[in-house]
PDB file of N, CA and C in Angstrom:
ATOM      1  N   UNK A   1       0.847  -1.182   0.000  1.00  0.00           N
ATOM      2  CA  UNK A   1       0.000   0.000   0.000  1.00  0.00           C
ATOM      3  C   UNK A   1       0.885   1.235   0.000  1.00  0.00           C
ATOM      4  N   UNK A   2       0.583   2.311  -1.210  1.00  0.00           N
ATOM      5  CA  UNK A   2       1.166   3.456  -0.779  1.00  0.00           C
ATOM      6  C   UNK A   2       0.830   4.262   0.327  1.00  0.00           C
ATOM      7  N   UNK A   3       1.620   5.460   0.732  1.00  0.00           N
ATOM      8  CA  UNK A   3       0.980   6.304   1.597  1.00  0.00           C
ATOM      9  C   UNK A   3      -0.338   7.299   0.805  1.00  0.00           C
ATOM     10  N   UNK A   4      -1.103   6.893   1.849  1.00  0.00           N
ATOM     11  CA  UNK A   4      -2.646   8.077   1.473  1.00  0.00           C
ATOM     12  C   UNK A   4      -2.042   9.535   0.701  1.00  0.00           C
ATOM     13  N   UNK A   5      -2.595   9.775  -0.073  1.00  0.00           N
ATOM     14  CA  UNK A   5      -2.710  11.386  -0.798  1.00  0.00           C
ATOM     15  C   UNK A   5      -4.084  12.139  -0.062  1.00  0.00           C
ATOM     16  N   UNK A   6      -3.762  13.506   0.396  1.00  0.00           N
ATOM     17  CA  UNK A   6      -5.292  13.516   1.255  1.00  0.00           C
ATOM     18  C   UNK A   6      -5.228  14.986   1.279  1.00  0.00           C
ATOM     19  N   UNK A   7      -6.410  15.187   1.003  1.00  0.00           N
ATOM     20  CA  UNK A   7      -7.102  16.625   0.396  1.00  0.00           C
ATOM     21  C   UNK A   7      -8.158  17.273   1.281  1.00  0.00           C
ATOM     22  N   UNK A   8      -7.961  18.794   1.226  1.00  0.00           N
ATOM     23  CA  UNK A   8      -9.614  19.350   2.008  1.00  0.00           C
ATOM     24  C   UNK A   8     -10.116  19.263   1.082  1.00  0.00           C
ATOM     25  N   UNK A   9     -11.227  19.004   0.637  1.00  0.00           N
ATOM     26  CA  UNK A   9     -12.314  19.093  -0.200  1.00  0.00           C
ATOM     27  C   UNK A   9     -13.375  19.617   0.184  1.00  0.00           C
ATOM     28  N   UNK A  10     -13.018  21.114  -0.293  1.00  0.00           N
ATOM     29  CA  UNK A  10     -14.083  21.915   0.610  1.00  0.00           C
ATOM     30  C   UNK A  10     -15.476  21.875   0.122  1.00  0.00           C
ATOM     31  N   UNK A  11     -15.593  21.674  -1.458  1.00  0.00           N
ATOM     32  CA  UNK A  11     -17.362  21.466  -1.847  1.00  0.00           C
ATOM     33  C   UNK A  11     -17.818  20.194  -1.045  1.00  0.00           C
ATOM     34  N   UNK A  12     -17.154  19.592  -0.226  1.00  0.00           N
ATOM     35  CA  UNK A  12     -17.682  18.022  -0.046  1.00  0.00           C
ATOM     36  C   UNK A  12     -18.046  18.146   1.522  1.00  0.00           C
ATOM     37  N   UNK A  13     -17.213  19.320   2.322  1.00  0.00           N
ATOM     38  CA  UNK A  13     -17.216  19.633   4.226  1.00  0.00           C
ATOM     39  C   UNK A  13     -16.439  18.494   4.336  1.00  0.00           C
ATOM     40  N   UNK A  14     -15.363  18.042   3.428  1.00  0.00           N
ATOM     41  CA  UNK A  14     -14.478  16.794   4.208  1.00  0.00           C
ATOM     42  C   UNK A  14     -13.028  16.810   3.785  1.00  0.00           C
ATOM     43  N   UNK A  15     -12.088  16.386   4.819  1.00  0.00           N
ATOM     44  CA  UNK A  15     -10.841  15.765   4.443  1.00  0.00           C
ATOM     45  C   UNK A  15     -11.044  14.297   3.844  1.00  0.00           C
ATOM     46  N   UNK A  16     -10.306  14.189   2.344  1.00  0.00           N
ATOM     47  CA  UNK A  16     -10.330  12.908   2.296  1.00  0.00           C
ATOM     48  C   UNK A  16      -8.874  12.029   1.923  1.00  0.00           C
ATOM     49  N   UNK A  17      -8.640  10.819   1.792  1.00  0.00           N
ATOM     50  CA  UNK A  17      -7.445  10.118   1.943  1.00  0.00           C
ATOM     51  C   UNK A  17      -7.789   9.579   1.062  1.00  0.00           C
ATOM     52  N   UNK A  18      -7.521   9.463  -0.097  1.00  0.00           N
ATOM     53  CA  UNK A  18      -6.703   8.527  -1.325  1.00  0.00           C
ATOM     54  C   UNK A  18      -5.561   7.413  -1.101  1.00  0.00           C
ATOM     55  N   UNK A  19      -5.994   6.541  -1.799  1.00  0.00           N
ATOM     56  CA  UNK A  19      -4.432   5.366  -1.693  1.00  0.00           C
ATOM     57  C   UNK A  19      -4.659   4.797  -3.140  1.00  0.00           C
ATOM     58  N   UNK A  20      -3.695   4.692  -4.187  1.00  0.00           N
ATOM     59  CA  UNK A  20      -3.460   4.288  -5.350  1.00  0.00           C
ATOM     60  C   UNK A  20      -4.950   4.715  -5.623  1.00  0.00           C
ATOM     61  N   UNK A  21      -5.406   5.633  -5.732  1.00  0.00           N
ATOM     62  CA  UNK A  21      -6.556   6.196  -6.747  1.00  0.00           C
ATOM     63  C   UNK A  21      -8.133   5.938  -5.689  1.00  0.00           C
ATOM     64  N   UNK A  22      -7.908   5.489  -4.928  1.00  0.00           N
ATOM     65  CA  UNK A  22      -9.120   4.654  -4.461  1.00  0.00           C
ATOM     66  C   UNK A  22      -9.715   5.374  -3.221  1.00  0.00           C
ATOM     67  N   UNK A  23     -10.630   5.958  -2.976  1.00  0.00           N
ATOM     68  CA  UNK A  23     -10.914   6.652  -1.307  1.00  0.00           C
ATOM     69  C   UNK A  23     -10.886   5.704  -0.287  1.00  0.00           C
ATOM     70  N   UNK A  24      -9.969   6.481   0.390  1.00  0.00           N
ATOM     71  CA  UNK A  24      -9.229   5.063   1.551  1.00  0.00           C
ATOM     72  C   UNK A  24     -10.207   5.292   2.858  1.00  0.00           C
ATOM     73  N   UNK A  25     -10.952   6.897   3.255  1.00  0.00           N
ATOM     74  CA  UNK A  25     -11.513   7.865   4.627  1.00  0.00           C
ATOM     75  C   UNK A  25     -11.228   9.191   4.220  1.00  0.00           C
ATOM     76  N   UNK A  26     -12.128   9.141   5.026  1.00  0.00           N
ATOM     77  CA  UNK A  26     -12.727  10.855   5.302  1.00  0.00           C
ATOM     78  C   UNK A  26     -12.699  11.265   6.726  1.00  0.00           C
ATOM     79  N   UNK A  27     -12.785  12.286   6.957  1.00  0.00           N
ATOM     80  CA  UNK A  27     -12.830  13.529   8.235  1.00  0.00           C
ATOM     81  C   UNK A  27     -13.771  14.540   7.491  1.00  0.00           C
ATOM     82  N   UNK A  28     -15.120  14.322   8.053  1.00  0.00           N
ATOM     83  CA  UNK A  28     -16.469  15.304   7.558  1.00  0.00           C
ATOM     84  C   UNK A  28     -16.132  16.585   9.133  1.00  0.00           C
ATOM     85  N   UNK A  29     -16.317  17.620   8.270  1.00  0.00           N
ATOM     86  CA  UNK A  29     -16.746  18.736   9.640  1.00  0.00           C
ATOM     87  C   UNK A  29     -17.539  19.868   8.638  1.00  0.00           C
ATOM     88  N   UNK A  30     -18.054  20.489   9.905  1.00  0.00           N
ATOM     89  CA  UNK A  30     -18.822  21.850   9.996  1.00  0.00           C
ATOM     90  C   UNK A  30     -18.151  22.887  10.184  1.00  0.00           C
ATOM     91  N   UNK A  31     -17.750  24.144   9.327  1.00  0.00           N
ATOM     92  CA  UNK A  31     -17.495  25.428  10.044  1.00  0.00           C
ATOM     93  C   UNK A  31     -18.066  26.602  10.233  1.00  0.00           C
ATOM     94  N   UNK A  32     -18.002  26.970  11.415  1.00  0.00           N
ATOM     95  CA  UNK A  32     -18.783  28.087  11.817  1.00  0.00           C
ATOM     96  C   UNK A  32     -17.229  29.437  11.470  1.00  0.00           C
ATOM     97  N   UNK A  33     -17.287  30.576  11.830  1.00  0.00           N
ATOM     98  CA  UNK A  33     -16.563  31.499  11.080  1.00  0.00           C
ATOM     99  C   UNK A  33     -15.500  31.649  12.458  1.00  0.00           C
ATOM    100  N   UNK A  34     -15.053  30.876  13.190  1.00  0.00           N
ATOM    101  CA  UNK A  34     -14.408  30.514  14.177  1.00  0.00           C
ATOM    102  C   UNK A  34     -14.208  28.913  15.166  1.00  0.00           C
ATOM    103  N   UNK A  35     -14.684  28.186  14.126  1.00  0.00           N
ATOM    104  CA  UNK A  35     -14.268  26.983  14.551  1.00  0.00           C
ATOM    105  C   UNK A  35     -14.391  26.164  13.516  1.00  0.00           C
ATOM    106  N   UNK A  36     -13.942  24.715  13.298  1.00  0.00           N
ATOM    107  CA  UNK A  36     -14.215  23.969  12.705  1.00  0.00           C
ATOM    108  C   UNK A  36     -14.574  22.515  13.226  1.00  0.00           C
ATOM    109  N   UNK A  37     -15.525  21.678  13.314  1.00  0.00           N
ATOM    110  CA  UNK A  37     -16.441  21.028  14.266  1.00  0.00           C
ATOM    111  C   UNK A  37     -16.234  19.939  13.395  1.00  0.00           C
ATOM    112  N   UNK A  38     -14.628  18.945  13.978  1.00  0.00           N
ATOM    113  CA  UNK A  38     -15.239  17.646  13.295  1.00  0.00           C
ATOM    114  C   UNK A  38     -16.432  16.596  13.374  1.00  0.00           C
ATOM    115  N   UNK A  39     -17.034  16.174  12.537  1.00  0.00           N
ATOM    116  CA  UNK A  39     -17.965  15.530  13.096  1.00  0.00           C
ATOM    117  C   UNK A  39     -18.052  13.340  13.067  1.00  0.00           C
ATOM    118  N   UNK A  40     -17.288  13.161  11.506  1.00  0.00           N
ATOM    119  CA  UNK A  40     -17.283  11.852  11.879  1.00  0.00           C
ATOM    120  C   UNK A  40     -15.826  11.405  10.691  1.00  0.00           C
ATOM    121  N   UNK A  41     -15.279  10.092  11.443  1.00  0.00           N
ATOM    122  CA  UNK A  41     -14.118  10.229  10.445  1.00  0.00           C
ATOM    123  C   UNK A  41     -14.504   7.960  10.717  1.00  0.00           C
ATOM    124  N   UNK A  42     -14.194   8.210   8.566  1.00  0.00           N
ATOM    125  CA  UNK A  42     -14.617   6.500   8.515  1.00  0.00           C
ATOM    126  C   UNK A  42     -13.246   6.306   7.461  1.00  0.00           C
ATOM    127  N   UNK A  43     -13.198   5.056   7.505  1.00  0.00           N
ATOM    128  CA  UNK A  43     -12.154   4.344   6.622  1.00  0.00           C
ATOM    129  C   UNK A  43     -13.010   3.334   5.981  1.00  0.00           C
ATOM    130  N   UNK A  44     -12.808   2.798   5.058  1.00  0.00           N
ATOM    131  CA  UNK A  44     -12.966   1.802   4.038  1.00  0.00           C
ATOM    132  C   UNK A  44     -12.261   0.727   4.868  1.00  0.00           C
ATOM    133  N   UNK A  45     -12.745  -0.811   4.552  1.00  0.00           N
ATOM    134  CA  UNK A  45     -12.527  -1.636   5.532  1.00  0.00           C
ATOM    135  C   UNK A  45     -11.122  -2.274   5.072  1.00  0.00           C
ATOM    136  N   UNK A  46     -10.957  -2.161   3.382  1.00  0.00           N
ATOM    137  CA  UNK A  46     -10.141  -2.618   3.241  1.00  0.00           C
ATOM    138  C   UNK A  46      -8.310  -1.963   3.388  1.00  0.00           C
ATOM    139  N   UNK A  47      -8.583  -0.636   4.469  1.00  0.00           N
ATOM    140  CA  UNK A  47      -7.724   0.321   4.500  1.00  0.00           C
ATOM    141  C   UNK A  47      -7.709   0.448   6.152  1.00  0.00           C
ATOM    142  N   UNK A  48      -8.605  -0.334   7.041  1.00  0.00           N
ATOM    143  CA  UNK A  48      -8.256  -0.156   8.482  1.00  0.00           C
ATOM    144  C   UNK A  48      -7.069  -0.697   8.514  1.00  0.00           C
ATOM    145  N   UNK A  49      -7.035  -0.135   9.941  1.00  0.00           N
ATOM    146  CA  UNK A  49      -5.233  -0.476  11.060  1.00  0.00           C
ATOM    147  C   UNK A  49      -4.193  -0.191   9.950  1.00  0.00           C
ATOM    148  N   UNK A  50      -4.655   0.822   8.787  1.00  0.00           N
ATOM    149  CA  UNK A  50      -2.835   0.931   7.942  1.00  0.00           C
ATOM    150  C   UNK A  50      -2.689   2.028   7.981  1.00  0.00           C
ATOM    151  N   UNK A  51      -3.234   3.196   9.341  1.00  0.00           N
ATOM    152  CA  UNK A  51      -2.771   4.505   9.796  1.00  0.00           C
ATOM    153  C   UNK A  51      -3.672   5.800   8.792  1.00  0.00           C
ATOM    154  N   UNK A  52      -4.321   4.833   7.918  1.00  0.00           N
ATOM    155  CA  UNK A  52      -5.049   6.326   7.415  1.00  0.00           C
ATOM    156  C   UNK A  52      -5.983   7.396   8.138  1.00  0.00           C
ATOM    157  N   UNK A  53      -6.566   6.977   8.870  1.00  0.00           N
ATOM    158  CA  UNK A  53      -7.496   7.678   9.814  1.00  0.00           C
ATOM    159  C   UNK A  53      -6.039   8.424  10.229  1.00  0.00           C
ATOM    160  N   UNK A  54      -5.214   8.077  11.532  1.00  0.00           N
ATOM    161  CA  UNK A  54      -4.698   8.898  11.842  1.00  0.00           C
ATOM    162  C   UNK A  54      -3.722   9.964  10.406  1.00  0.00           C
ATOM    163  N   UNK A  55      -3.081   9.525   9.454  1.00  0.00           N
ATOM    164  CA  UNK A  55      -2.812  10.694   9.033  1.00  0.00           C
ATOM    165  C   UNK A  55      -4.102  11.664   8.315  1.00  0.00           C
ATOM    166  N   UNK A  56      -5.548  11.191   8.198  1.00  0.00           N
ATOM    167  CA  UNK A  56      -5.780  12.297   7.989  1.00  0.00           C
ATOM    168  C   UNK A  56      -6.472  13.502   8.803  1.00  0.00           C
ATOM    169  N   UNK A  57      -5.941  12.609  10.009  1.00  0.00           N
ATOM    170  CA  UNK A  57      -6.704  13.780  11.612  1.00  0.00           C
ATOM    171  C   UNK A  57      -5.358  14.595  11.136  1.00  0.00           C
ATOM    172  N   UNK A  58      -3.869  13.947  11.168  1.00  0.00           N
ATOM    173  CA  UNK A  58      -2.882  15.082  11.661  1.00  0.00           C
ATOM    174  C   UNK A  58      -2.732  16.084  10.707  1.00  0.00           C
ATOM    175  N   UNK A  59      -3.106  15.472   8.671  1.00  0.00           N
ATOM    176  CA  UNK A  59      -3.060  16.702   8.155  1.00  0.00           C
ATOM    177  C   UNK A  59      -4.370  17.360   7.678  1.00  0.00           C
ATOM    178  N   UNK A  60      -5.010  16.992   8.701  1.00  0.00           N
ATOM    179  CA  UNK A  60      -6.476  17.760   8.674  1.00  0.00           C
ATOM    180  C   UNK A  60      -5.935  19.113   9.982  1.00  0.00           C
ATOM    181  N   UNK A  61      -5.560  18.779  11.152  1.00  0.00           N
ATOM    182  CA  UNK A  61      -4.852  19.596  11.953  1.00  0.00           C
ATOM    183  C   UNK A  61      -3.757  20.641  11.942  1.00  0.00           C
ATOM    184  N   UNK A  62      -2.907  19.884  10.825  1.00  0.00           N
ATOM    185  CA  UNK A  62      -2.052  21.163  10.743  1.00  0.00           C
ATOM    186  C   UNK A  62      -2.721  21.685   9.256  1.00  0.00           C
ATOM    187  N   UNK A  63      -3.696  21.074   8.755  1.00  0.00           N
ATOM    188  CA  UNK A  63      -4.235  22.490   7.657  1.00  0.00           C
ATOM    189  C   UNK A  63      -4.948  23.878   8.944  1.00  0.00           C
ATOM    190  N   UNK A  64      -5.503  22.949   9.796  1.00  0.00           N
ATOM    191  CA  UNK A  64      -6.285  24.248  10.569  1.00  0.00           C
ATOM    192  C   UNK A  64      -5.256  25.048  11.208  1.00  0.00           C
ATOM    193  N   UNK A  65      -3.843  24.754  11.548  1.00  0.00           N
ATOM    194  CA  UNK A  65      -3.034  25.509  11.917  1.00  0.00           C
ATOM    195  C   UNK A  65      -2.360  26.063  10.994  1.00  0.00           C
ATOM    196  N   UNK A  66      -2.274  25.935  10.077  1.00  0.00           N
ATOM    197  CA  UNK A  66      -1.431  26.881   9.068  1.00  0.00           C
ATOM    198  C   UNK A  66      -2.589  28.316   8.544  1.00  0.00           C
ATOM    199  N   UNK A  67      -3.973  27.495   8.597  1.00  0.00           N
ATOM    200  CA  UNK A  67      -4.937  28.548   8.445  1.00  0.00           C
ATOM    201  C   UNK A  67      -4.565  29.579   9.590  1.00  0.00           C
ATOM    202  N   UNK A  68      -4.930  28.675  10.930  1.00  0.00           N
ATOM    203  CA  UNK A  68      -4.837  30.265  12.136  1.00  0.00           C
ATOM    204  C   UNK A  68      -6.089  30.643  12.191  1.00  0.00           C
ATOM    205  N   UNK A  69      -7.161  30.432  11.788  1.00  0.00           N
ATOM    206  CA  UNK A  69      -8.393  31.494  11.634  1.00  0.00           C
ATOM    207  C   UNK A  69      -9.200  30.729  12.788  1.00  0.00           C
ATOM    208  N   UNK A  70      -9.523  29.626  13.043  1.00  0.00           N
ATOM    209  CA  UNK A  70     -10.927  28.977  13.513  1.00  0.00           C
ATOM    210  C   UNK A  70      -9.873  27.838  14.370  1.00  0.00           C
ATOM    211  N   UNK A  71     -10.233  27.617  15.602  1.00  0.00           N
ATOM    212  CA  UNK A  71     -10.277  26.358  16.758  1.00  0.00           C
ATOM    213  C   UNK A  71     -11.314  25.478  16.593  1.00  0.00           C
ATOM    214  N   UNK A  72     -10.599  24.159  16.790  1.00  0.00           N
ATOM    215  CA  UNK A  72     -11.292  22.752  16.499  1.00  0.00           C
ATOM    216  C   UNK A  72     -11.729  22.374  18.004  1.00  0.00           C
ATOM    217  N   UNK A  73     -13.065  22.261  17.345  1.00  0.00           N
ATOM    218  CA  UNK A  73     -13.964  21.350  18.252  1.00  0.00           C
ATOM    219  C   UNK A  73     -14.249  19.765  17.999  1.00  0.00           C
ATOM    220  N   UNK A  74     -13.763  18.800  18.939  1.00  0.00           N
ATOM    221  CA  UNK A  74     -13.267  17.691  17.915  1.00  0.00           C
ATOM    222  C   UNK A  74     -14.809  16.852  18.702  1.00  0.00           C
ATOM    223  N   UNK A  75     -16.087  16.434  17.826  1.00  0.00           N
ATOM    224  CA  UNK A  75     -16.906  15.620  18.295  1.00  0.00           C
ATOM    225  C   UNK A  75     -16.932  14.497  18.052  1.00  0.00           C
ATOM    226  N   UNK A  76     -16.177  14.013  17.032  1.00  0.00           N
ATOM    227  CA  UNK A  76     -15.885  12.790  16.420  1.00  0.00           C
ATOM    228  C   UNK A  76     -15.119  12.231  17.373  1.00  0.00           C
ATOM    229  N   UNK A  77     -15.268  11.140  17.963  1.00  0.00           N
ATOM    230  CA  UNK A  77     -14.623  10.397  18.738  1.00  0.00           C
ATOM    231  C   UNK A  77     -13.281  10.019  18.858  1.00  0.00           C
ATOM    232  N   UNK A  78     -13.038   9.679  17.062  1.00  0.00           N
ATOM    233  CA  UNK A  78     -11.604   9.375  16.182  1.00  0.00           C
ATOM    234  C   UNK A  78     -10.574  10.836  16.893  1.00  0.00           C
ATOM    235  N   UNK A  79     -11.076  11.617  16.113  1.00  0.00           N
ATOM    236  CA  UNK A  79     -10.459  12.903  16.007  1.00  0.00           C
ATOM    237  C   UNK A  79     -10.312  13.244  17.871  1.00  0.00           C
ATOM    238  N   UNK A  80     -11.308  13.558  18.736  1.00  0.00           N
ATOM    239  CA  UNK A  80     -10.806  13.610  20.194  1.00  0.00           C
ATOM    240  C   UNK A  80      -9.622  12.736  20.372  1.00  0.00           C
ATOM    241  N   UNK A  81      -9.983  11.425  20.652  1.00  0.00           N
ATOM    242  CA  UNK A  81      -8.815  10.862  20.878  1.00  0.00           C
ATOM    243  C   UNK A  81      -7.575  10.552  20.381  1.00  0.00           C
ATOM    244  N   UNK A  82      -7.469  10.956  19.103  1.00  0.00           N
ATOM    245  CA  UNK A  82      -6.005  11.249  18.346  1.00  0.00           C
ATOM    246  C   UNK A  82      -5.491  12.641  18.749  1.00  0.00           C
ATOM    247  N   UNK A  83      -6.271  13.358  19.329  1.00  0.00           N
ATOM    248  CA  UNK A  83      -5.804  14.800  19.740  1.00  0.00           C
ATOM    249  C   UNK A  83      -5.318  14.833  21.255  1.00  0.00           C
ATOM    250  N   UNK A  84      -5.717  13.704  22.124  1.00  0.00           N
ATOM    251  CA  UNK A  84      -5.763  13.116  23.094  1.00  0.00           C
ATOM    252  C   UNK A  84      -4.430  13.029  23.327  1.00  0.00           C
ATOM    253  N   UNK A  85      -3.813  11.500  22.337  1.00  0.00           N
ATOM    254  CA  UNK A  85      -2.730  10.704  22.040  1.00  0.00           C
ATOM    255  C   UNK A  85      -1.697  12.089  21.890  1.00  0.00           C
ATOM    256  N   UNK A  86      -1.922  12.996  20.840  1.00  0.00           N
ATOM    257  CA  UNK A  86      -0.948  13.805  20.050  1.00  0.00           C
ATOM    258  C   UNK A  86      -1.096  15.345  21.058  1.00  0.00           C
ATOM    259  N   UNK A  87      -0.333  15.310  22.238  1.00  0.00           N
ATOM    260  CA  UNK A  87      -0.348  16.685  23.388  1.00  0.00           C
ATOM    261  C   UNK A  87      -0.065  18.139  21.997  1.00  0.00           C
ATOM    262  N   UNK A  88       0.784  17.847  21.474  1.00  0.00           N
ATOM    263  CA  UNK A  88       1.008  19.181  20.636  1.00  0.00           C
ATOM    264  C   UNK A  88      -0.227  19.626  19.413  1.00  0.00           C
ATOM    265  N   UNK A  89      -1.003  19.378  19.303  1.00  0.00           N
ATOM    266  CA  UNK A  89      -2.268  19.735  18.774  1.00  0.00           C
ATOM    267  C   UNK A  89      -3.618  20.046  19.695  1.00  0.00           C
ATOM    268  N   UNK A  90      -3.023  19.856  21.177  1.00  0.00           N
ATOM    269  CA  UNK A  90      -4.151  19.943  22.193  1.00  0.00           C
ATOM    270  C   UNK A  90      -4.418  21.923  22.091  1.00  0.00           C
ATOM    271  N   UNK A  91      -3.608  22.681  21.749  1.00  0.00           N
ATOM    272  CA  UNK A  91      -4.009  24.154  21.471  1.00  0.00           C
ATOM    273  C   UNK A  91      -4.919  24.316  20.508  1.00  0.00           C
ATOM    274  N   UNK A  92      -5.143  24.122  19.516  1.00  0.00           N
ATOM    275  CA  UNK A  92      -6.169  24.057  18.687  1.00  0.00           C
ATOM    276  C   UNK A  92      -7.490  23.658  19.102  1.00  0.00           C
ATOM    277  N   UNK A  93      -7.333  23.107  20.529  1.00  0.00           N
ATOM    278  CA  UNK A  93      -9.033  22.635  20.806  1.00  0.00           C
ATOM    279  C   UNK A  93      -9.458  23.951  21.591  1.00  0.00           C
ATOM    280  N   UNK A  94     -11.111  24.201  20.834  1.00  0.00           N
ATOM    281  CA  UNK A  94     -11.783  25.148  21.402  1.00  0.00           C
ATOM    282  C   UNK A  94     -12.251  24.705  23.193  1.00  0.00           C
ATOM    283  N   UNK A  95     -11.730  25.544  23.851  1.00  0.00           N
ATOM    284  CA  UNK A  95     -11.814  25.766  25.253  1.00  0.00           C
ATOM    285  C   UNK A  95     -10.603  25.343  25.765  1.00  0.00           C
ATOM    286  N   UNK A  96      -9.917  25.080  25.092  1.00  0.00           N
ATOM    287  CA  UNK A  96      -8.634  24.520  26.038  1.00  0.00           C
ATOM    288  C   UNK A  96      -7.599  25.760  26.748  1.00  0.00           C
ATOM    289  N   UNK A  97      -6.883  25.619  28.068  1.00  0.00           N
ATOM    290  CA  UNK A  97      -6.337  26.955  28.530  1.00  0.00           C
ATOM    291  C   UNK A  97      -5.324  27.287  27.319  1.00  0.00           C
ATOM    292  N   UNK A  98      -4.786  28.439  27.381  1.00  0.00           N
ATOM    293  CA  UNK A  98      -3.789  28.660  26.592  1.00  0.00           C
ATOM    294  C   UNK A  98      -3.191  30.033  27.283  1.00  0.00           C
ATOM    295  N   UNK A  99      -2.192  30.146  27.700  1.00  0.00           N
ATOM    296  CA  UNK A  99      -1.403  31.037  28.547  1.00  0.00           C
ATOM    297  C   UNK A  99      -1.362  32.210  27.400  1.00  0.00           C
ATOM    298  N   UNK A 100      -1.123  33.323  28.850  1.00  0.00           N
ATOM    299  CA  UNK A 100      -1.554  34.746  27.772  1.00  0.00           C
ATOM    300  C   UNK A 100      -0.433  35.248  27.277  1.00  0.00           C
ATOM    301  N   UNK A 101      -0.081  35.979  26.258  1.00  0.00           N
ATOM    302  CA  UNK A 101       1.660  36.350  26.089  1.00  0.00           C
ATOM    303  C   UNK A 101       1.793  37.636  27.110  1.00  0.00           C
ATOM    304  N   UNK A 102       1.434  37.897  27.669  1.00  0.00           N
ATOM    305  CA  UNK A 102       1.668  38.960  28.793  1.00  0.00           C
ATOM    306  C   UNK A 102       2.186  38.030  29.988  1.00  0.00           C
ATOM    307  N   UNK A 103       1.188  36.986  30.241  1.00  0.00           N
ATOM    308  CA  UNK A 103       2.011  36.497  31.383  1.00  0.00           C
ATOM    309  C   UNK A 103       2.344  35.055  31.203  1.00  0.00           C
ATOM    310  N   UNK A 104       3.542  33.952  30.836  1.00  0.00           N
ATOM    311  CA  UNK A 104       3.996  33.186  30.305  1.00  0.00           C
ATOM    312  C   UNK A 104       3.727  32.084  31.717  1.00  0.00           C
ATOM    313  N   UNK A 105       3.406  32.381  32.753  1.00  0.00           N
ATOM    314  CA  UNK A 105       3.402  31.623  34.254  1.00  0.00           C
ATOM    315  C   UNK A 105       1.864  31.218  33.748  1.00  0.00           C
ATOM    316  N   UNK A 106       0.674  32.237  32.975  1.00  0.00           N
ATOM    317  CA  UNK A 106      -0.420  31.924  33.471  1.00  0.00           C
ATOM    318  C   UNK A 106      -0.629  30.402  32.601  1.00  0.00           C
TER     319      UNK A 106
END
């Protein structure tokens, strides 16, 4: 199996993962004009346990960080708990603390 090719596809509200031509999963979300609300992330059966789900949470994540605009609200179960697993994407979740640049202690 190659590695997934994986796209926002924004007419569709989804990240999706390609492998040799074929849709391997998706990451469906909602955005509001300050967040982006995953909602469900599936794989094709013949593409479980070969890491596609997780790469397309992580480059579904750093697309929302290179954007900068909107914090992820992760409802999808997949997506929480890969954000869970992965501490350095835990800033991107809407409500999470995030220390102020005035005071680096808070």
């Amino acid at each position: 199996m190659s590695d997934p090719t994986i796209a926002n596809v924004v007419e569709s509200s989804r990240y999706e993962a390609h492998v040799d031509g074929a849709l391997a999963g998706f990451a469906e979300y909602q955005l509001t004009d300050h967040l982006i609300i995953f909602t469900h992330t599936e794989v094709e059966t013949k593409f479980e346990g070969k890491g596609v789900a997780s790469a397309i949470a992580r480059f579904a994540l750093d697309d929302v960080r290179a954007d900068g605009c909107r914090e992820v609200l992760p409802l999808c179960p997949f997506i929480k708990g890969w954000i869970a697993r992965h501490a350095e994407y835990r800033d991107l979740v809407y409500g999470e603390h995030r220390p102020s640049s005035s005071n680096p202690d808070d």
